[in-house]
N, C-alpha and C. Protein backbone atom coordinates (compact mmCIF):
# COMPACT_ATOMS: atom_id res chain seq x y z
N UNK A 1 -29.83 71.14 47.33
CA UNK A 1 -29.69 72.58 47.20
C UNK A 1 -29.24 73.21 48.52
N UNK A 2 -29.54 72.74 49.90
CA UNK A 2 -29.53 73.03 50.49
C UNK A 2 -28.29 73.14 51.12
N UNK A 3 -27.23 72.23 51.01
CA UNK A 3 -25.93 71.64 51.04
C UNK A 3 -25.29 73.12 50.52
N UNK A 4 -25.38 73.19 49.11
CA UNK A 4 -25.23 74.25 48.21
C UNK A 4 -25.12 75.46 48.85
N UNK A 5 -26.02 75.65 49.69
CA UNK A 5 -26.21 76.55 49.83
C UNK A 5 -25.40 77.39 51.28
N UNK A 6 -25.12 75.80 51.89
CA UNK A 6 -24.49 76.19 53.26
C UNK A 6 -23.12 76.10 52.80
N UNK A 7 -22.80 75.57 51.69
CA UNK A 7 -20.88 75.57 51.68
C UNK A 7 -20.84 76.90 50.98
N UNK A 8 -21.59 77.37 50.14
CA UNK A 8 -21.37 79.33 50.00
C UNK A 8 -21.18 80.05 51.01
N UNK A 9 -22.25 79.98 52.04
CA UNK A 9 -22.08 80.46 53.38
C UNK A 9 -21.08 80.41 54.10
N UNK A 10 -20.56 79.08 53.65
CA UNK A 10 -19.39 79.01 54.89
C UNK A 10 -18.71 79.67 54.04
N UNK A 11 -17.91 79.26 52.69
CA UNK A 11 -17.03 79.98 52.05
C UNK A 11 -16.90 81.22 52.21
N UNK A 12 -17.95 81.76 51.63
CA UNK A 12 -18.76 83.52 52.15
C UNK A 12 -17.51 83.87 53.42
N UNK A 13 -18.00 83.33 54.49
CA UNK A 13 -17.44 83.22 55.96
C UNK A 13 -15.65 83.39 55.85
N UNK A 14 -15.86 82.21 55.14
CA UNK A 14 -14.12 82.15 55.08
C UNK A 14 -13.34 82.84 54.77
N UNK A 15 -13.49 83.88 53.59
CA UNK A 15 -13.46 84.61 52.62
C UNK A 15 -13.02 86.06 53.59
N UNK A 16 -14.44 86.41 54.39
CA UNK A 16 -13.99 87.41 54.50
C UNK A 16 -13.03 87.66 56.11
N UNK A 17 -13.20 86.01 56.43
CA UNK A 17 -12.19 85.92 57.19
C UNK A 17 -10.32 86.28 56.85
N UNK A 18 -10.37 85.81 55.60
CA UNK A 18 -9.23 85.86 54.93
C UNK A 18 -8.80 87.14 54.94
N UNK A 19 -9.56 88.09 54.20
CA UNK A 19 -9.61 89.49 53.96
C UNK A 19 -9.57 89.91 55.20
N UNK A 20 -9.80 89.62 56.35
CA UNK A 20 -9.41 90.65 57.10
C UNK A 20 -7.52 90.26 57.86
N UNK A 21 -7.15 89.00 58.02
CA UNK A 21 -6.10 88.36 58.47
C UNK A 21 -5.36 89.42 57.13
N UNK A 22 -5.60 89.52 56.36
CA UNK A 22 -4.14 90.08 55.11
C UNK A 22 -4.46 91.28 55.78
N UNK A 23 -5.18 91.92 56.39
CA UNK A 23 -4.92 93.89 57.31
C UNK A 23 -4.16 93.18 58.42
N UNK A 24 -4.01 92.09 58.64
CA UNK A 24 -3.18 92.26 59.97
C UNK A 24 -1.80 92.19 59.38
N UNK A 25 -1.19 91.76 58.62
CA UNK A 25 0.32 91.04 58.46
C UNK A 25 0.33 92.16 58.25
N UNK A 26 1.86 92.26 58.24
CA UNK A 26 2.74 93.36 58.21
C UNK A 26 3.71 93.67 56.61
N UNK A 27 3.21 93.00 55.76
CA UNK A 27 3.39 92.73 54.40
C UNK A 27 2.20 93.53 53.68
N UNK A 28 2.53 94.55 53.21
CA UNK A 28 1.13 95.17 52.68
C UNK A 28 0.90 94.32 51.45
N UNK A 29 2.06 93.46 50.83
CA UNK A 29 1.56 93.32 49.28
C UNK A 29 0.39 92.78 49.09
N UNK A 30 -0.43 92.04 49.34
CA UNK A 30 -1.99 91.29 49.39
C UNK A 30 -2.84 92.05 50.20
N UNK A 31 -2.65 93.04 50.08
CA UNK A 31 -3.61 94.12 50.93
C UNK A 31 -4.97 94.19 50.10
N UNK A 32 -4.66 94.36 48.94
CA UNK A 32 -5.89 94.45 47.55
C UNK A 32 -6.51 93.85 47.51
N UNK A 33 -6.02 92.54 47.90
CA UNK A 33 -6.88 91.27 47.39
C UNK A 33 -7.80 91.29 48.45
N UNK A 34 -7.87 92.12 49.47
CA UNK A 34 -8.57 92.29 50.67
C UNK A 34 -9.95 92.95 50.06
N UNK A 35 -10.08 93.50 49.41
CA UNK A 35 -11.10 94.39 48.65
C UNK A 35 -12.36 93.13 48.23
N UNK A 36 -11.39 92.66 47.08
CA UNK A 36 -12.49 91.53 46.25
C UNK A 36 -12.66 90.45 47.41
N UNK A 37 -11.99 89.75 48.37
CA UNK A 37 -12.29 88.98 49.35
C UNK A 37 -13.69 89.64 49.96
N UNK A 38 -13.94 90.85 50.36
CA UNK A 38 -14.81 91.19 50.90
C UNK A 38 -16.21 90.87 50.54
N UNK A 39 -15.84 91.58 49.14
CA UNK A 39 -16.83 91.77 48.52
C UNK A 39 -17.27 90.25 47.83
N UNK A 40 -16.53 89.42 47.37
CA UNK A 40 -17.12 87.65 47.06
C UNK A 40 -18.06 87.76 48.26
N UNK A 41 -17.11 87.23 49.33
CA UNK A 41 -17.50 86.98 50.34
C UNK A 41 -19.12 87.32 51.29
N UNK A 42 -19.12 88.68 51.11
CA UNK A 42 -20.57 89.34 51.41
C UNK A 42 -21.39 89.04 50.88
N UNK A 43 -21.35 88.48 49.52
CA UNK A 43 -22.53 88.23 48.66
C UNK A 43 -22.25 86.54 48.42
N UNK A 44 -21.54 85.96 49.31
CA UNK A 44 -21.99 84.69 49.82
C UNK A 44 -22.75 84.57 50.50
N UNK A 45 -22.22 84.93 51.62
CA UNK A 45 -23.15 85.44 53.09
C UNK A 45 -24.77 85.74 52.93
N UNK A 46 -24.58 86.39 51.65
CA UNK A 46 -26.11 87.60 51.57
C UNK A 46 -27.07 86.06 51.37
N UNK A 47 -26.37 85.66 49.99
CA UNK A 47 -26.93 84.34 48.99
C UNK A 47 -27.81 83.27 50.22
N UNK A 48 -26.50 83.20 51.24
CA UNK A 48 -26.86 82.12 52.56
C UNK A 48 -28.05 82.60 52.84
N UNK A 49 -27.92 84.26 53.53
CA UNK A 49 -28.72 84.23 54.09
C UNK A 49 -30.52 84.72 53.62
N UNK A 50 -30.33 85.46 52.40
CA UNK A 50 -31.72 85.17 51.57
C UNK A 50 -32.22 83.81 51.39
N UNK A 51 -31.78 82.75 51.23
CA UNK A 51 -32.24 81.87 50.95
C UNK A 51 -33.02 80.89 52.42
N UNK A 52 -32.20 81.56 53.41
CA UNK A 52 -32.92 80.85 54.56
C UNK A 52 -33.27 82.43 55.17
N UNK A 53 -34.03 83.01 54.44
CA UNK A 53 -34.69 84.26 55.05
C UNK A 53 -34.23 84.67 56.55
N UNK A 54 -33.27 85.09 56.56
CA UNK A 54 -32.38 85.43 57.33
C UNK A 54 -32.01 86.76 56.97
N UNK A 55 -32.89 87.95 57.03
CA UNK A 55 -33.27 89.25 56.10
C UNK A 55 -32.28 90.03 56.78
N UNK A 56 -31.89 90.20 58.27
CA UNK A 56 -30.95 91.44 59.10
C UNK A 56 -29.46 91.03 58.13
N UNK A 57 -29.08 89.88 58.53
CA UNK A 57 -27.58 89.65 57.87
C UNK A 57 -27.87 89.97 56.49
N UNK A 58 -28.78 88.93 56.24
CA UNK A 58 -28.73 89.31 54.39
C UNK A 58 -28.41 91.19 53.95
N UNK A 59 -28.99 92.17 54.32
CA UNK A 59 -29.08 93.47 54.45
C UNK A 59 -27.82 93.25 54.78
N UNK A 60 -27.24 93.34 56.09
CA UNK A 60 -25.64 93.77 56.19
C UNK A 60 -25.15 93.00 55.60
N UNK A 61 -24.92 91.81 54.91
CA UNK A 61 -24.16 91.54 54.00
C UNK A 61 -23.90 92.14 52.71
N UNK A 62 -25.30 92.09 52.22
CA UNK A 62 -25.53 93.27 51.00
C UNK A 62 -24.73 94.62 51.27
N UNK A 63 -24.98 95.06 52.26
CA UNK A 63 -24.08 96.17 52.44
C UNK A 63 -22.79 96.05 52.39
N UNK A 64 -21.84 95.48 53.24
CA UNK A 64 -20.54 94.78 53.53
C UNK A 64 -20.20 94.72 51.61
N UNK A 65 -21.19 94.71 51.32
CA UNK A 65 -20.42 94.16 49.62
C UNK A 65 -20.62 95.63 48.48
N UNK A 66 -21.77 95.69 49.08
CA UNK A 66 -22.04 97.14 48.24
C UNK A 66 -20.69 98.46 48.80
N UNK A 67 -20.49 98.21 50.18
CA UNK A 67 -18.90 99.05 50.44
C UNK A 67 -18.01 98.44 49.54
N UNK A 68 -17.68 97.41 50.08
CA UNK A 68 -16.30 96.78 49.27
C UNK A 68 -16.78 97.19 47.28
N UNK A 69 -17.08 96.97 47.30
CA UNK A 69 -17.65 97.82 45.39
C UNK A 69 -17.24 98.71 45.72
N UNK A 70 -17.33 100.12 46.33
CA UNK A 70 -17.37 101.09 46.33
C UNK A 70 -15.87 101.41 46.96
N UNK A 71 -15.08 100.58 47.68
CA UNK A 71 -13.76 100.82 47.97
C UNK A 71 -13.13 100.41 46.59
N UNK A 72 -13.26 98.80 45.88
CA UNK A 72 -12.82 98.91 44.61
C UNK A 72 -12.86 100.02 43.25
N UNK A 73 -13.95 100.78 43.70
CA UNK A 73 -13.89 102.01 42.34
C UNK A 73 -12.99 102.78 42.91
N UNK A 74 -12.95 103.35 44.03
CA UNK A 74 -12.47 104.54 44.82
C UNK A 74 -10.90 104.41 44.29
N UNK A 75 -10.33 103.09 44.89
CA UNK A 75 -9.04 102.68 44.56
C UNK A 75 -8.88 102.66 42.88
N UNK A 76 -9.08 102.36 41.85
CA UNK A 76 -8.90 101.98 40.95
C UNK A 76 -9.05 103.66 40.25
N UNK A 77 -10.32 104.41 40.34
CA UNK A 77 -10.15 105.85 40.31
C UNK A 77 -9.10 106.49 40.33
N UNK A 78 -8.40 106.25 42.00
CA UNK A 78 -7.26 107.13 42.28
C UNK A 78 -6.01 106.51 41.46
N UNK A 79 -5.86 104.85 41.10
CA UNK A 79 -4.84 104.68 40.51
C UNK A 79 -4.94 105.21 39.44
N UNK A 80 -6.01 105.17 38.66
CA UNK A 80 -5.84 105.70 37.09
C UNK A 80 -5.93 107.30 37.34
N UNK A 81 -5.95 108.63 37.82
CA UNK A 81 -5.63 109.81 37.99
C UNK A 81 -3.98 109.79 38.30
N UNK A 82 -3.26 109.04 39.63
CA UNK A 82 -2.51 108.91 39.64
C UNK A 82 -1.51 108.60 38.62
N UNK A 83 -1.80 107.38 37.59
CA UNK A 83 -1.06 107.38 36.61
C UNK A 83 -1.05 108.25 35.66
N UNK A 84 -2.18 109.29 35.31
CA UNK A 84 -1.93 110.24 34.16
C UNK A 84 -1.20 111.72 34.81
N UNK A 85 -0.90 111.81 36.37
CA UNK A 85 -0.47 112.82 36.64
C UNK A 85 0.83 111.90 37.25
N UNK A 86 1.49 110.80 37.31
CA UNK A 86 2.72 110.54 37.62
C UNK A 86 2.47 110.63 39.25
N UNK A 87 2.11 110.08 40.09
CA UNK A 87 1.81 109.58 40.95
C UNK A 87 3.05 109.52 41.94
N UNK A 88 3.66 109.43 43.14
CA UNK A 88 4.02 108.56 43.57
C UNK A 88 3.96 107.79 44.93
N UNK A 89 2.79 108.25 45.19
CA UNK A 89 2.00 107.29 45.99
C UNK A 89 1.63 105.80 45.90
């Protein structure tokens, strides 16, 4: 289990490593996928670190993910207003 538990973590890790390298390129198109990267990712992290009671990260991870949720509605909100008023943003 324990194994288990550290390749989430790392993944977790990796993840939101990823998500942040796609804000650097200069290609916005995979910018989005930056959102759900976060948010997997944080609640890898969290998983890691509840399980080896590791309570400060676990909390900011939880958080880190509970934002990224909350950037995914925000965005998805404005696209669907946008599309019923013709958008072109």
């Amino acid at each position: 289990m324990t194994l288990l538990i550290d390749i989430l973590g790392w993944s977790g890790s990796g993840l939101i490593i990823l998500a942040y390298a796609l804000t650097l390129i200069e290609n916005k198109k995979y910018l989005h996928y930056g959102k759900y990267l976060n948010l997997l990712g944080g609640l890898l992290i969290a998983i890691n670190c509840y399980y080896y009671s590791a309570i400060p990260p676990f909390a900011t991870n939880l958080l880190w993910s509970v934002i990224a949720t909350l950037t995914i509605y925000k965005s998805r909100n404005k696209k669907e207003k946008c599309n019923k008023t013709k958008c072109l943003t």
